[in-house]
N, C-alpha and C. Protein backbone atom coordinates (compact mmCIF):
# COMPACT_ATOMS: atom_id res chain seq x y z
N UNK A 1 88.93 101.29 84.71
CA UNK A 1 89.89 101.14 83.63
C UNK A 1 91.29 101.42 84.18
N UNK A 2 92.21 100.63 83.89
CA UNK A 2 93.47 100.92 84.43
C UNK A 2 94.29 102.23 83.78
N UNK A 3 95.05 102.53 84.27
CA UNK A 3 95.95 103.25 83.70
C UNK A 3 96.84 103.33 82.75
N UNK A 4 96.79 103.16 81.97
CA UNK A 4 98.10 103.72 80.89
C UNK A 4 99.57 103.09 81.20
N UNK A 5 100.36 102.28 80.43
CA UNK A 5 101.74 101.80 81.30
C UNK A 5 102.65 102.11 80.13
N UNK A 6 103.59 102.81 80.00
CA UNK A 6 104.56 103.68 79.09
C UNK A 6 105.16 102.69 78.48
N UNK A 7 106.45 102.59 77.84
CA UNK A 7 107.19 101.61 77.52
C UNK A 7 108.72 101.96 79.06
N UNK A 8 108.95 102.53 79.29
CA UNK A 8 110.35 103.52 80.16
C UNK A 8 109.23 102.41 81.30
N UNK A 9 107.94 103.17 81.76
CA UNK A 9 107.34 101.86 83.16
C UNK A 9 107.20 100.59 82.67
N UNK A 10 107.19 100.09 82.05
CA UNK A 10 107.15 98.86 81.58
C UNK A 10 108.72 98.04 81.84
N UNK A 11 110.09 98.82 81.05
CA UNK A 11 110.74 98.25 81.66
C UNK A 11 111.42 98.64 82.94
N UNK A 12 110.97 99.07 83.54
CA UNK A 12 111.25 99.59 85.06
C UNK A 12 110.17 98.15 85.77
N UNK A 13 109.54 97.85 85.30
CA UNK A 13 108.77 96.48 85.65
C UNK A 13 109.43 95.15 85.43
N UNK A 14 109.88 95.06 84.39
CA UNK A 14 110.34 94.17 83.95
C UNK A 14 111.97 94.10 84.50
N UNK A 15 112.63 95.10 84.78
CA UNK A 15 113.78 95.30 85.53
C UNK A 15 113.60 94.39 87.43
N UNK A 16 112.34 94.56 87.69
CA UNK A 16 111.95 94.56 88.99
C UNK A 16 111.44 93.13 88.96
N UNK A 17 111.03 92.19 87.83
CA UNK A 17 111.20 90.77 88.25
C UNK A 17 111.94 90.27 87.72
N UNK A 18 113.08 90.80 87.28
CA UNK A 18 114.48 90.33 86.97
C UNK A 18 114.91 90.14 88.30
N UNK A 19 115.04 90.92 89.13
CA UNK A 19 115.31 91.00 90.72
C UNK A 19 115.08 90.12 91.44
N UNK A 20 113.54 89.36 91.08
CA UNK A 20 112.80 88.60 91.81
C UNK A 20 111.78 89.38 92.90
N UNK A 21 111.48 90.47 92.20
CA UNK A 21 110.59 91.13 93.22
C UNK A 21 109.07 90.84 92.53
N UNK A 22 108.46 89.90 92.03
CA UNK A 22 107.22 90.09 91.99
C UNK A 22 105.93 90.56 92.97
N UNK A 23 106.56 90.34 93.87
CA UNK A 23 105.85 91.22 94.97
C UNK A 23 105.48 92.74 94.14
N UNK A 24 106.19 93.10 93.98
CA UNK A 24 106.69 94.64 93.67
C UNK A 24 105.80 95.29 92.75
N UNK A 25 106.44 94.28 91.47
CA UNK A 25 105.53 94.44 90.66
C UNK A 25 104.32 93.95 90.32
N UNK A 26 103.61 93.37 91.21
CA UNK A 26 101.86 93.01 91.12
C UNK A 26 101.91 94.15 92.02
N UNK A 27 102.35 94.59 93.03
CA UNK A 27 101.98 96.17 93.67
C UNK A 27 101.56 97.27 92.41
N UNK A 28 102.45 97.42 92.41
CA UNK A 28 102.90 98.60 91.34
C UNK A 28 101.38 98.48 90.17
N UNK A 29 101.41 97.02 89.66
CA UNK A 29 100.42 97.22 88.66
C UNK A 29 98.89 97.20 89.11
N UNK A 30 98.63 96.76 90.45
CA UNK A 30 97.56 96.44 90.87
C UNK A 30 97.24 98.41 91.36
N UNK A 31 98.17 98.90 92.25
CA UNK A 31 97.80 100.29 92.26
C UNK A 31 97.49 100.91 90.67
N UNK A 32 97.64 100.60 89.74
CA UNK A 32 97.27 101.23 88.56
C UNK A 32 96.28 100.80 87.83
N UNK A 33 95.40 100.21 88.71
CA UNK A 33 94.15 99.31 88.13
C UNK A 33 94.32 98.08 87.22
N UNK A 34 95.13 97.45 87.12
CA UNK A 34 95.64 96.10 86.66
C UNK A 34 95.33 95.20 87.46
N UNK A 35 94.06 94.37 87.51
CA UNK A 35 93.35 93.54 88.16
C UNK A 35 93.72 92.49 88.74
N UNK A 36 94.30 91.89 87.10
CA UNK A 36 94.88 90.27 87.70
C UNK A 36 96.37 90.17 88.61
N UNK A 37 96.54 91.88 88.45
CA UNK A 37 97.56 91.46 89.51
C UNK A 37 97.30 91.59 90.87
N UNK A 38 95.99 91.96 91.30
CA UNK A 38 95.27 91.70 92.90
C UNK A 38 95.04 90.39 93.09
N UNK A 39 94.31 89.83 91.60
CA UNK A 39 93.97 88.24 91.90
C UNK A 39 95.58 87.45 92.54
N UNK A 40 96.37 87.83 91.52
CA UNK A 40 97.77 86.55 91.47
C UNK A 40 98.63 87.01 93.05
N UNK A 41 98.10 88.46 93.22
CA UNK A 41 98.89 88.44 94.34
C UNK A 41 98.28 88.33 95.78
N UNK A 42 96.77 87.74 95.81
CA UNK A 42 96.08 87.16 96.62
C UNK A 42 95.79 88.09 98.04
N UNK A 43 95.24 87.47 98.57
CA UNK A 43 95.07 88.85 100.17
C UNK A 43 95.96 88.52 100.75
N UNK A 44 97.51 89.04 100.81
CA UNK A 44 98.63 88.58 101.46
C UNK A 44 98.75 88.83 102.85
N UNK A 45 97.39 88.63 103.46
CA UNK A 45 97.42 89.49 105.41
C UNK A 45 97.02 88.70 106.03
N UNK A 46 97.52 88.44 107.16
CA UNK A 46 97.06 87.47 108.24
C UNK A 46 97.12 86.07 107.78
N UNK A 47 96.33 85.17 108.51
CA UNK A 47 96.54 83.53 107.95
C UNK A 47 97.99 83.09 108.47
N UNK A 48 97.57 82.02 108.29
CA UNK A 48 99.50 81.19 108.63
C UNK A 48 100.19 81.37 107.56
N UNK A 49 101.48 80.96 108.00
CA UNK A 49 102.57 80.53 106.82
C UNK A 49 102.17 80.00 105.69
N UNK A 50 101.51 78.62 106.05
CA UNK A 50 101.12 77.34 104.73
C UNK A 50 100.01 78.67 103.82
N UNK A 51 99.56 79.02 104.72
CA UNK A 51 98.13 79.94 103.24
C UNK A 51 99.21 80.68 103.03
N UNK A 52 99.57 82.00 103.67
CA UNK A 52 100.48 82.37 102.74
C UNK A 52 100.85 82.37 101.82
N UNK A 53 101.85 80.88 101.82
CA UNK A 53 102.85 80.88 100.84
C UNK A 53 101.38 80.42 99.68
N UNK A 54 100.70 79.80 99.75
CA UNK A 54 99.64 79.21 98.82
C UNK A 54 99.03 80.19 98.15
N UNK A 55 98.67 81.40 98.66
CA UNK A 55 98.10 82.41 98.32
C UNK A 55 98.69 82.84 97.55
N UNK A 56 100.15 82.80 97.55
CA UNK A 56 100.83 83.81 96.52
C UNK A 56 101.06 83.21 94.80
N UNK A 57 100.42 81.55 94.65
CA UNK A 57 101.17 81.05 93.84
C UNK A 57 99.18 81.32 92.52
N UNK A 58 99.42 82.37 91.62
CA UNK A 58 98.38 82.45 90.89
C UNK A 58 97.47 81.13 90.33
N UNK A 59 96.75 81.12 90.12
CA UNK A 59 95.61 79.96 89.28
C UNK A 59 96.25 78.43 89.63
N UNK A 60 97.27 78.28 90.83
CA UNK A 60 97.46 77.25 90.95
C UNK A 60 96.37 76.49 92.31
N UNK A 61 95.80 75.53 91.78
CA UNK A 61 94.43 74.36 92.71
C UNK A 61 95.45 74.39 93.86
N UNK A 62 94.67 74.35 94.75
CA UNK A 62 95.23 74.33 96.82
C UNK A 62 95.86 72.68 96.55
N UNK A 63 95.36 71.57 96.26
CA UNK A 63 96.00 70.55 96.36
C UNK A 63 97.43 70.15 95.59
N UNK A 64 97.55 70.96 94.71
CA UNK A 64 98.82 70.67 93.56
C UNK A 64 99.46 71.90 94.82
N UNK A 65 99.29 73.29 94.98
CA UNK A 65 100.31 73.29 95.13
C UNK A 65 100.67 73.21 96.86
N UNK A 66 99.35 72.15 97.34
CA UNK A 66 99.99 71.74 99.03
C UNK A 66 101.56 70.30 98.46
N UNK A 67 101.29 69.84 97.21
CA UNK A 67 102.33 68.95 97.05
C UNK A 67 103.31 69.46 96.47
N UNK A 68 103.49 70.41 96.07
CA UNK A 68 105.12 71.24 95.60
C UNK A 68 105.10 71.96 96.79
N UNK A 69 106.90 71.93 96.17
CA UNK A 69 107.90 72.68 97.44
C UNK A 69 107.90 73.84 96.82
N UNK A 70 108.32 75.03 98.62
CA UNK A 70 108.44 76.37 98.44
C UNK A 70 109.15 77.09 96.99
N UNK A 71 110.65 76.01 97.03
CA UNK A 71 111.22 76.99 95.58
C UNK A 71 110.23 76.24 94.50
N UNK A 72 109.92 74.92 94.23
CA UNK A 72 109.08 75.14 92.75
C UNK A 72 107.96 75.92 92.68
N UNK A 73 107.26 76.44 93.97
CA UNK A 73 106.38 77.85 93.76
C UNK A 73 106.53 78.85 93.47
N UNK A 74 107.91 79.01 94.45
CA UNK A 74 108.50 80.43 93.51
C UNK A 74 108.53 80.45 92.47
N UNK A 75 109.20 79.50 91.23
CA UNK A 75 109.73 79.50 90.11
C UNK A 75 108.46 79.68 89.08
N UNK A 76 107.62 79.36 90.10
CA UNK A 76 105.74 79.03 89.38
C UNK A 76 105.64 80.41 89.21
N UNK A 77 105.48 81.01 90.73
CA UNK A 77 104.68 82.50 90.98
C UNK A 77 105.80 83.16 90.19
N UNK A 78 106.84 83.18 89.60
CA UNK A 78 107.98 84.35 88.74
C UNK A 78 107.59 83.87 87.92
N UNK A 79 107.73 82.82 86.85
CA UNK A 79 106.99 82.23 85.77
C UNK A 79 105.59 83.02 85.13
N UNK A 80 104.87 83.06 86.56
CA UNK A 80 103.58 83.78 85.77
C UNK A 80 103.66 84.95 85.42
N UNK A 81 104.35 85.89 86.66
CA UNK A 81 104.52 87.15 86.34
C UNK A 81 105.10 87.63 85.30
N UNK A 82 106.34 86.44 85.08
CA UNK A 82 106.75 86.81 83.74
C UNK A 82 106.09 86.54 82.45
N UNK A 83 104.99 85.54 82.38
CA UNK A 83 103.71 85.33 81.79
C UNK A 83 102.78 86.59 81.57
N UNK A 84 102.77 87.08 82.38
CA UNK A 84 101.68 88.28 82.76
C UNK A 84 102.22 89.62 82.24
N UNK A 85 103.24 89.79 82.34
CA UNK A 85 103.97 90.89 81.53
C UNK A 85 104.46 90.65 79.82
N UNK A 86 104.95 89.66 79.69
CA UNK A 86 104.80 89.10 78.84
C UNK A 86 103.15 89.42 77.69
N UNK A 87 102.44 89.26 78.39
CA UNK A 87 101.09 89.12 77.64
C UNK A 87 100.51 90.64 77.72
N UNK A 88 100.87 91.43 78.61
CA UNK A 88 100.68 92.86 78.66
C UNK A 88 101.50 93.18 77.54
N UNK A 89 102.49 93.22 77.51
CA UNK A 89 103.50 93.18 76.52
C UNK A 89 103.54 93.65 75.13
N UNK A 90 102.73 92.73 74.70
CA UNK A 90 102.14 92.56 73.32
C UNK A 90 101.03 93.84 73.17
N UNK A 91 100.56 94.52 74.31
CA UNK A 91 99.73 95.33 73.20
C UNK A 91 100.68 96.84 72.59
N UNK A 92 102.10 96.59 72.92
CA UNK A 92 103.04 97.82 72.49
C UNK A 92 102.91 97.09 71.04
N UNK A 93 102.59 95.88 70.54
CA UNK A 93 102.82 95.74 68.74
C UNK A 93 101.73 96.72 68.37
N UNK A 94 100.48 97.20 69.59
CA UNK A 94 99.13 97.95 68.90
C UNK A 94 99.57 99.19 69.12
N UNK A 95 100.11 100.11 69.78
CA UNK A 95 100.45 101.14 70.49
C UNK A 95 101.37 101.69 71.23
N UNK A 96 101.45 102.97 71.80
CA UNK A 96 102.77 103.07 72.34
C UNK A 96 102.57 102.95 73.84
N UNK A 97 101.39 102.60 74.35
CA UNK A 97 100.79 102.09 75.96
C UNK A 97 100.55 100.78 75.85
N UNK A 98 100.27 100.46 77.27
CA UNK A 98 99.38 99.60 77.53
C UNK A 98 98.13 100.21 78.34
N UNK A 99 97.54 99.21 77.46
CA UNK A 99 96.08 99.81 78.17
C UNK A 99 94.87 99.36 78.97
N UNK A 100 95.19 97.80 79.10
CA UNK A 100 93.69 97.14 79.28
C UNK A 100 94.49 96.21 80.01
N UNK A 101 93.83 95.10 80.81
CA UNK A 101 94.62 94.29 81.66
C UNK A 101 94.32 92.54 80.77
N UNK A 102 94.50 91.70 81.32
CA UNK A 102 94.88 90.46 80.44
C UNK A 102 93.01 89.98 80.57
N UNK A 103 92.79 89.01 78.76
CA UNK A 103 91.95 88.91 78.96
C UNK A 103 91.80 86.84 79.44
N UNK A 104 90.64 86.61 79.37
CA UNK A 104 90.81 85.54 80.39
C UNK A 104 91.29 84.57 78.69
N UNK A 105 91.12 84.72 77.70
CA UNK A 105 92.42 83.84 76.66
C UNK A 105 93.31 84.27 76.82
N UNK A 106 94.27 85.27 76.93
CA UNK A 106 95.26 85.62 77.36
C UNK A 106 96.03 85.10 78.90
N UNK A 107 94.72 85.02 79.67
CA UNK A 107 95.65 84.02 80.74
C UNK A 107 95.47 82.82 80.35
N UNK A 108 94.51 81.96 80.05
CA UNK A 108 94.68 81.12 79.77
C UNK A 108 95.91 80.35 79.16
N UNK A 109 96.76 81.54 78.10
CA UNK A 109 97.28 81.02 77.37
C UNK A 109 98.49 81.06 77.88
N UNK A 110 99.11 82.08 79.00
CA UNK A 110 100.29 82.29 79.65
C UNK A 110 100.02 80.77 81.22
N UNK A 111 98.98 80.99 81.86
CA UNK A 111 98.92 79.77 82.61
C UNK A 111 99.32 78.54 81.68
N UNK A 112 98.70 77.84 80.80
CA UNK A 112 98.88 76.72 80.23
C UNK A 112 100.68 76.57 79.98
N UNK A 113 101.06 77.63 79.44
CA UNK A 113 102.27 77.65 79.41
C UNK A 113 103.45 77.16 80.69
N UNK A 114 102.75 78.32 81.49
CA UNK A 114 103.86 77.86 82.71
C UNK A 114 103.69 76.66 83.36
N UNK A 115 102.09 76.34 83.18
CA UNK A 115 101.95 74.78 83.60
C UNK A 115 102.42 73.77 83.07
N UNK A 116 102.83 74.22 81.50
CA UNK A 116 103.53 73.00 80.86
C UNK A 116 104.93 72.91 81.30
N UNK A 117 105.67 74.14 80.97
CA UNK A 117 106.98 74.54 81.30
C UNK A 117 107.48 73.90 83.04
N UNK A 118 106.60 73.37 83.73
CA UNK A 118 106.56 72.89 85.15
C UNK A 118 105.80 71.66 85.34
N UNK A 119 105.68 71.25 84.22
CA UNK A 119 105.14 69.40 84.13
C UNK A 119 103.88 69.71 85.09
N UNK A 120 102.89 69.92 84.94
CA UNK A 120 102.00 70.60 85.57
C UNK A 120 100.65 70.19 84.66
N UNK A 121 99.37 69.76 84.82
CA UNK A 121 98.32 69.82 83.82
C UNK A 121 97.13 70.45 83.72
N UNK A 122 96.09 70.71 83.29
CA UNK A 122 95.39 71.32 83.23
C UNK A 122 94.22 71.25 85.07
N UNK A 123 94.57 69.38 85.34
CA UNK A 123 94.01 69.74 86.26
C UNK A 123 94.29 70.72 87.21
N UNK A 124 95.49 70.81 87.84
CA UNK A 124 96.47 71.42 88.38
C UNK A 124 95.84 72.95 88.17
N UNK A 125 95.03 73.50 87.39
CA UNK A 125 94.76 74.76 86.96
C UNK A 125 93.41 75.17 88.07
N UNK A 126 93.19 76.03 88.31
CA UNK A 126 92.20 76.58 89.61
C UNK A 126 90.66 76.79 88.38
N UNK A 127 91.55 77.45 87.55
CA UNK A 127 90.34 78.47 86.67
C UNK A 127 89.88 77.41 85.49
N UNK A 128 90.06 76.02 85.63
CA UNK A 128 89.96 75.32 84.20
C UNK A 128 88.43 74.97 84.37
N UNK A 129 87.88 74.21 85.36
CA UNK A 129 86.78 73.73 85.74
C UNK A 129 85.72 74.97 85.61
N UNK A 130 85.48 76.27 86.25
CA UNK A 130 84.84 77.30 85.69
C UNK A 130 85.04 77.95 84.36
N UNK A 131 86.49 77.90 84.17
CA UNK A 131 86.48 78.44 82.21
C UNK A 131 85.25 77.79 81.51
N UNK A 132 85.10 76.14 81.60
CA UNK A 132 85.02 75.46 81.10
C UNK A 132 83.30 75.23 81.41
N UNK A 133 82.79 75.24 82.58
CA UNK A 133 81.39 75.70 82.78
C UNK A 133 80.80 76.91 82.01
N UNK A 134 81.62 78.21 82.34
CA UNK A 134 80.98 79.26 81.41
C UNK A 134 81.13 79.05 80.03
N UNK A 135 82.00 78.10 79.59
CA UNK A 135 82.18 78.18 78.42
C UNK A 135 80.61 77.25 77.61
N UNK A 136 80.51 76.17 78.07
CA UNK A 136 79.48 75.50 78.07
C UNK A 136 78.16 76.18 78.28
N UNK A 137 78.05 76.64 79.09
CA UNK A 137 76.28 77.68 79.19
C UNK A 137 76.53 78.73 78.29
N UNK A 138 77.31 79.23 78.19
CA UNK A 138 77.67 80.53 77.08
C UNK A 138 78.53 80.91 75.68
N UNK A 139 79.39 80.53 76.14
CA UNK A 139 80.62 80.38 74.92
C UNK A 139 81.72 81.58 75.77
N UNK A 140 82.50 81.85 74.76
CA UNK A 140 83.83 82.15 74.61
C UNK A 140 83.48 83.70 75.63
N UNK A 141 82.42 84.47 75.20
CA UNK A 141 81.56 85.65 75.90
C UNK A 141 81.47 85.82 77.00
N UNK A 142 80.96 84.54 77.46
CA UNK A 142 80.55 84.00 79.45
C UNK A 142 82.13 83.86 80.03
N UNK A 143 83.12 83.21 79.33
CA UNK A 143 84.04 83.06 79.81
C UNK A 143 84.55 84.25 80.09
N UNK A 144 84.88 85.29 79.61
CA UNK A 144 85.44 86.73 79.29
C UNK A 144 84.44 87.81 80.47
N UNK A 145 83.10 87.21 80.38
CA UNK A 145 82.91 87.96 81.49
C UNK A 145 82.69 87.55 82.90
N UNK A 146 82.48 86.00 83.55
CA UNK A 146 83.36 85.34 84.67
C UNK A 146 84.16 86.07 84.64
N UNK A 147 85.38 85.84 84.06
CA UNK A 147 87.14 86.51 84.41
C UNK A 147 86.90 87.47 84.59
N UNK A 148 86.13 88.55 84.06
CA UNK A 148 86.25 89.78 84.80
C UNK A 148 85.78 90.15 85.80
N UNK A 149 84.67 89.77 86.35
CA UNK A 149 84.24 89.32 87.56
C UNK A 149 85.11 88.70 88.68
N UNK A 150 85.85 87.73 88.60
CA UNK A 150 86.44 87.35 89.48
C UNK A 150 87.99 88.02 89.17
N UNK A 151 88.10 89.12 88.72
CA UNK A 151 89.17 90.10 88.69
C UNK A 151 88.81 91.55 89.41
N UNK A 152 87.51 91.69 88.99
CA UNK A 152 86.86 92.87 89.80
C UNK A 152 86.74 92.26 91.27
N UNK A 153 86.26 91.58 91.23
CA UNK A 153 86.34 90.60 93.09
C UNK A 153 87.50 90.77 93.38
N UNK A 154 88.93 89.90 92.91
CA UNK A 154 89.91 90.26 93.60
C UNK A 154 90.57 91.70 93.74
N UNK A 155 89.81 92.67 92.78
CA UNK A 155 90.79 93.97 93.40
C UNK A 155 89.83 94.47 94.49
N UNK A 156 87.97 94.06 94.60
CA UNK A 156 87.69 94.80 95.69
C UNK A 156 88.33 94.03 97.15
N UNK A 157 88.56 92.56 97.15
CA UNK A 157 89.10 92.23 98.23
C UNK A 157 90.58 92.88 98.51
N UNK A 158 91.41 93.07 97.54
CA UNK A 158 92.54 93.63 97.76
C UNK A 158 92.31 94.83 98.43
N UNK A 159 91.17 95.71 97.90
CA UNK A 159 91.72 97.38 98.95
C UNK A 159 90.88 96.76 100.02
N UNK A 160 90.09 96.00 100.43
CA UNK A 160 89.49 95.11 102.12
C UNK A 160 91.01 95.03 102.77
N UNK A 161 91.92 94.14 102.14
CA UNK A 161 92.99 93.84 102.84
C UNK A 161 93.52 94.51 103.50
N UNK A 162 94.08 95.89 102.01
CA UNK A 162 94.87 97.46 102.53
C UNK A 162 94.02 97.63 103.45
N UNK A 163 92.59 98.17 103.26
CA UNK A 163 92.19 98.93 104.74
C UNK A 163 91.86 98.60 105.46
N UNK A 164 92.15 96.96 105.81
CA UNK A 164 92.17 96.53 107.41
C UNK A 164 93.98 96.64 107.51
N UNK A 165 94.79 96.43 106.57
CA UNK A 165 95.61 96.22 107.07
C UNK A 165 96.32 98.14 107.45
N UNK A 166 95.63 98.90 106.94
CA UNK A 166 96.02 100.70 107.57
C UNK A 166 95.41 100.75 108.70
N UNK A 167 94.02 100.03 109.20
CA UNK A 167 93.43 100.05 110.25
C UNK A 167 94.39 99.52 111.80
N UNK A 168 94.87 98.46 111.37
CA UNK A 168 95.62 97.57 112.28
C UNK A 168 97.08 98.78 112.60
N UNK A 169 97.49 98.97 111.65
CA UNK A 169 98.81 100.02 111.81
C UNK A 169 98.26 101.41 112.68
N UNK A 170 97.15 102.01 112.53
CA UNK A 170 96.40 102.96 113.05
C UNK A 170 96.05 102.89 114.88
N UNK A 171 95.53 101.33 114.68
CA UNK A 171 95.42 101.09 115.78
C UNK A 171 96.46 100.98 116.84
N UNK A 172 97.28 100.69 116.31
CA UNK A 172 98.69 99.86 117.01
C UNK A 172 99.59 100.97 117.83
């Protein structure tokens, strides 16, 4: 379960992709058990340049975004984050925290967005083709628990990353 995010950390977050640091802040939230921000901010270690930069751009398909350029990724990968906070956002109308991390309608509904907002379509989407399988064998249920699954996956690959990447510094 993640941690608790104040309204004072919240906009100290939101201050920080004003900046353009989304880096920063998928750090920040992913150390506080906020999942999808391990997924969106991908295993950023090793690999070439081209993965790299690919890695960093959330729920966007490898072929859409091998055909956009570096800045319309950026504008993608800030887009979401601001999507992603955005949708965290909303549970201060329930409370004076946040408490739980985004559910997979909730991304859904911030992806679709930025995909529209970027002439972009559903194919273009990584997670549409599996939404859309679990949704079919299961319903709305299967979908919700896929996404969490492949949110729990990306934060255990994320601390893989950290502790090869403390290993490598150790070694060195």
């Amino acid at each position: 379960m993640p941690s608790p995010i104040s309204q004072a950390q919240f906009r100290k977050l939101r201050l920080l992709l004003g900046q353009g640091r989304v880096g920063s802040v998928y750090s920040y939230l992913a150390d506080h058990g906020y999942y999808y921000a391990c997924w969106a901010a991908g295993e950023i270690g090793g690999g070439s340049a081209s993965e790299l930069r690919l890695a960093t751009v959330p729920g966007v398909r490898l072929e859409t975004a091998q055909r956009l350029h570096a800045g319309e990724l950026t504008q993608i990968r800030l887009a979401m984050a601001c999507g992603y906070l955005d949708s965290l956002g909303l549970q201060f109308d329930k409370g004076p925290l946040i408490m739980r991390d985004v559910t997979a309608e909730e991304t859904a509904e911030f992806h679709g967005e930025v995909f529209r907002i970027h002439f972009l379509g559903l194919g273009d989407w990584s997670l549409r083709m599996p939404f859309e399988q679990q949704e079919k064998a299961g319903g709305l249920e299967a979908v919700e628990r896929y996404w969490q699954g492949v949110l729990r996956t990306a934060a255990q690959l994320n601390a893989r990353a950290i502790a090869k990447a403390a290993a490598a510094l150790l070694a060195a």
